[in-house]
C-alpha atoms as a PDB file:
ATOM      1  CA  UNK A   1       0.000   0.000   0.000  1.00  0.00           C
ATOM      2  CA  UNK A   2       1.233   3.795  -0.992  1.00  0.00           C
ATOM      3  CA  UNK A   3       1.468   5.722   1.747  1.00  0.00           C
ATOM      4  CA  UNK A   4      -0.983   8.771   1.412  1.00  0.00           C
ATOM      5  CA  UNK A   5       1.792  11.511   1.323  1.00  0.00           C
ATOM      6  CA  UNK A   6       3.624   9.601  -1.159  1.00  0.00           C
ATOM      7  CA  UNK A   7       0.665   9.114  -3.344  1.00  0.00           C
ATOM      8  CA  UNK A   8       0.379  12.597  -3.836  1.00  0.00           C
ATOM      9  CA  UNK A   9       3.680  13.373  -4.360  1.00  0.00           C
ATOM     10  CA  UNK A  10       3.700  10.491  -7.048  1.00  0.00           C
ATOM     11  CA  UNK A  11       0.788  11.541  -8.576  1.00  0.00           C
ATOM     12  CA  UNK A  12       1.801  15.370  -9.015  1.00  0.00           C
ATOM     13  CA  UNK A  13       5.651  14.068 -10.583  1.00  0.00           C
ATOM     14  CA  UNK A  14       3.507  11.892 -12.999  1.00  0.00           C
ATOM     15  CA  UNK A  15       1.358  14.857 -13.922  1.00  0.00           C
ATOM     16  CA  UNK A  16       4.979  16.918 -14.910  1.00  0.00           C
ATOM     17  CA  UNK A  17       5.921  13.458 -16.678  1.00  0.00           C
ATOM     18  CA  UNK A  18       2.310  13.606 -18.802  1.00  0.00           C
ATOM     19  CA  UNK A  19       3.347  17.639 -19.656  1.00  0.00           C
ATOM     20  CA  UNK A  20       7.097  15.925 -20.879  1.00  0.00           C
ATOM     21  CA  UNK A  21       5.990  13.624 -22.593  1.00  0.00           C
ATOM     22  CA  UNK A  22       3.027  15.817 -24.325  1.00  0.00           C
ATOM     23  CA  UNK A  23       6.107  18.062 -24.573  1.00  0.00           C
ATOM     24  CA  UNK A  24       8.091  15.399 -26.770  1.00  0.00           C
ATOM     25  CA  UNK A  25       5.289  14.239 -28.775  1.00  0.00           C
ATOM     26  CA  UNK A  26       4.868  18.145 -30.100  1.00  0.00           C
ATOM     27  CA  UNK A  27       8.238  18.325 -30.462  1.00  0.00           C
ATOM     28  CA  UNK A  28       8.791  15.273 -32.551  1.00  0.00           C
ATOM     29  CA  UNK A  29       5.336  16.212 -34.602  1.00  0.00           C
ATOM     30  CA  UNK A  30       7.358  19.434 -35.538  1.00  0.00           C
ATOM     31  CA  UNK A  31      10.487  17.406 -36.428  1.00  0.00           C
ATOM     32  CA  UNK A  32      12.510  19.291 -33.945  1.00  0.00           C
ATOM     33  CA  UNK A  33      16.557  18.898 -33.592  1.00  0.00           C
ATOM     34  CA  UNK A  34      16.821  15.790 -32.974  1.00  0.00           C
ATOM     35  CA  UNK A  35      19.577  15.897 -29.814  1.00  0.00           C
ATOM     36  CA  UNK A  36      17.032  18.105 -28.124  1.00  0.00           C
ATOM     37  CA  UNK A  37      14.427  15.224 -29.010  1.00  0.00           C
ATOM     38  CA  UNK A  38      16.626  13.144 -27.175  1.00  0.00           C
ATOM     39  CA  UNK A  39      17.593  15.183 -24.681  1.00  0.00           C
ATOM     40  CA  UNK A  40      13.585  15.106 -23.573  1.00  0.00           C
ATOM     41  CA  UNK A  41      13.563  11.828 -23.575  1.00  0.00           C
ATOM     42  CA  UNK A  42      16.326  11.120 -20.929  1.00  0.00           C
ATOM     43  CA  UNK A  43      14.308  13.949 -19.190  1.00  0.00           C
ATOM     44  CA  UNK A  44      11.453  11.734 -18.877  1.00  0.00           C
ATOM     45  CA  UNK A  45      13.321   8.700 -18.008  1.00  0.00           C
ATOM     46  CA  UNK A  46      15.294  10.191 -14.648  1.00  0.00           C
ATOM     47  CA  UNK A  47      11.806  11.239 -13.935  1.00  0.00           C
ATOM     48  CA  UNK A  48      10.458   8.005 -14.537  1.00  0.00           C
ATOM     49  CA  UNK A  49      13.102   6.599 -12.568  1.00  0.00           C
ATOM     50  CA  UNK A  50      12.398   8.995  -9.631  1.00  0.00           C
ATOM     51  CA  UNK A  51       9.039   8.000  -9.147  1.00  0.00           C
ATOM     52  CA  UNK A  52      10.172   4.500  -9.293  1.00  0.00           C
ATOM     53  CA  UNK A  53      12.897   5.213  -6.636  1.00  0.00           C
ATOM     54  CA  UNK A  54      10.186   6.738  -4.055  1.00  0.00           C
ATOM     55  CA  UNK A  55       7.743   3.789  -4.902  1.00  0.00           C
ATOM     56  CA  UNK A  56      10.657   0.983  -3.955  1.00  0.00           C
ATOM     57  CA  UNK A  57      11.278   2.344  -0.870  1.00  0.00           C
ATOM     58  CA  UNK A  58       7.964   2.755  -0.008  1.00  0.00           C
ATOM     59  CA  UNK A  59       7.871  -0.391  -1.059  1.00  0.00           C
ATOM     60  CA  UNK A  60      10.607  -1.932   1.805  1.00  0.00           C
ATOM     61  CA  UNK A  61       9.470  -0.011   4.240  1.00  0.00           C
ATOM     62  CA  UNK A  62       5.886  -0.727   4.273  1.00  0.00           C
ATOM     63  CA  UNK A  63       5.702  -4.490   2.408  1.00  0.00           C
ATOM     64  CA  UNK A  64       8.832  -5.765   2.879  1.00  0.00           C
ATOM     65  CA  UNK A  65       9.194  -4.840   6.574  1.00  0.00           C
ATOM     66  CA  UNK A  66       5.842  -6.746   7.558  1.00  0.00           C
ATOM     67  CA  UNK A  67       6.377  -9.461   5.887  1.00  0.00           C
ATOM     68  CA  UNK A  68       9.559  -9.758   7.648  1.00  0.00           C
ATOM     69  CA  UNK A  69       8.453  -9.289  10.649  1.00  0.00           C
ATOM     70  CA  UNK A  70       6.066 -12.052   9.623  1.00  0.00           C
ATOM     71  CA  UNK A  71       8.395 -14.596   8.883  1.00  0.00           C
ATOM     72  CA  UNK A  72       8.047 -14.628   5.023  1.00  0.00           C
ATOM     73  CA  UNK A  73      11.370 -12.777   4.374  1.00  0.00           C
ATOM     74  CA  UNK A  74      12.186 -15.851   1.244  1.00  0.00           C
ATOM     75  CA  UNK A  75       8.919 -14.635  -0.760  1.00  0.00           C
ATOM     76  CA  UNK A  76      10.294 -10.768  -0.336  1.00  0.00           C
ATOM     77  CA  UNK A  77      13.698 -11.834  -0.963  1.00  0.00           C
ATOM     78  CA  UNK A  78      13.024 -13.521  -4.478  1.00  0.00           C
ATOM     79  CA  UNK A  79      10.772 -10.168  -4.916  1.00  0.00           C
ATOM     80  CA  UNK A  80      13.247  -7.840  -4.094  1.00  0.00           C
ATOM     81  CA  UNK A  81      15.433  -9.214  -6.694  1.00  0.00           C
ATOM     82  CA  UNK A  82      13.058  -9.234  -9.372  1.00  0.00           C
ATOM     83  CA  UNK A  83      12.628  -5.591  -8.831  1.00  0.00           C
ATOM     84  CA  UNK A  84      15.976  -4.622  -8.790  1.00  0.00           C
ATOM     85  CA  UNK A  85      16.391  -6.800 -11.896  1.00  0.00           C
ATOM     86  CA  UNK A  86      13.605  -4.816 -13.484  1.00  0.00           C
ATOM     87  CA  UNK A  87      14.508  -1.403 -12.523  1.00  0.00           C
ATOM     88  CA  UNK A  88      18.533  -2.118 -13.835  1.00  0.00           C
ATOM     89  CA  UNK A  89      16.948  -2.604 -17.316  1.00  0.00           C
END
């Protein structure tokens, strides 16, 4: 579960990632330079990544420390590394 504060935080950075990427798509449509193209795009991806970064550790500290705490650290272990295989990408 998201914690409430970080919901809102999350769901304002996405709202700046929708302007981005509406940003890009007007951009490409106008056939724009195309290092400034890509220059957006790595824009969007730290952003991306940001988000990502604040979910994960919402992510231990909520999920992760429970089910510790509950004796199911092997199912959180195997799913820890699946995310951080994921987010490597």
């Amino acid at each position: 579960m998201i914690d409430p504060q970080l919901q809102s935080k999350a769901l304002r950075r996405l709202s700046i990632i929708k302007g981005q990427v509406n940003g890009l798509e007007k951009m490409i449509r106008e056939q724009k330079y195309c290092v400034d193209v890509l220059t957006q795009i790595s824009a969007i991806h730290e952003a991306l990544r940001g988000v990502g970064r604040e979910v994960v550790e919402n992510h231990l500290r909520t999920c992760v420390t429970d089910g510790l705490r509950k004796g199911d650290a092997e199912k959180h272990y195997k799913e820890l590394m699946d995310i951080v295989y994921r987010l490597s990408k």
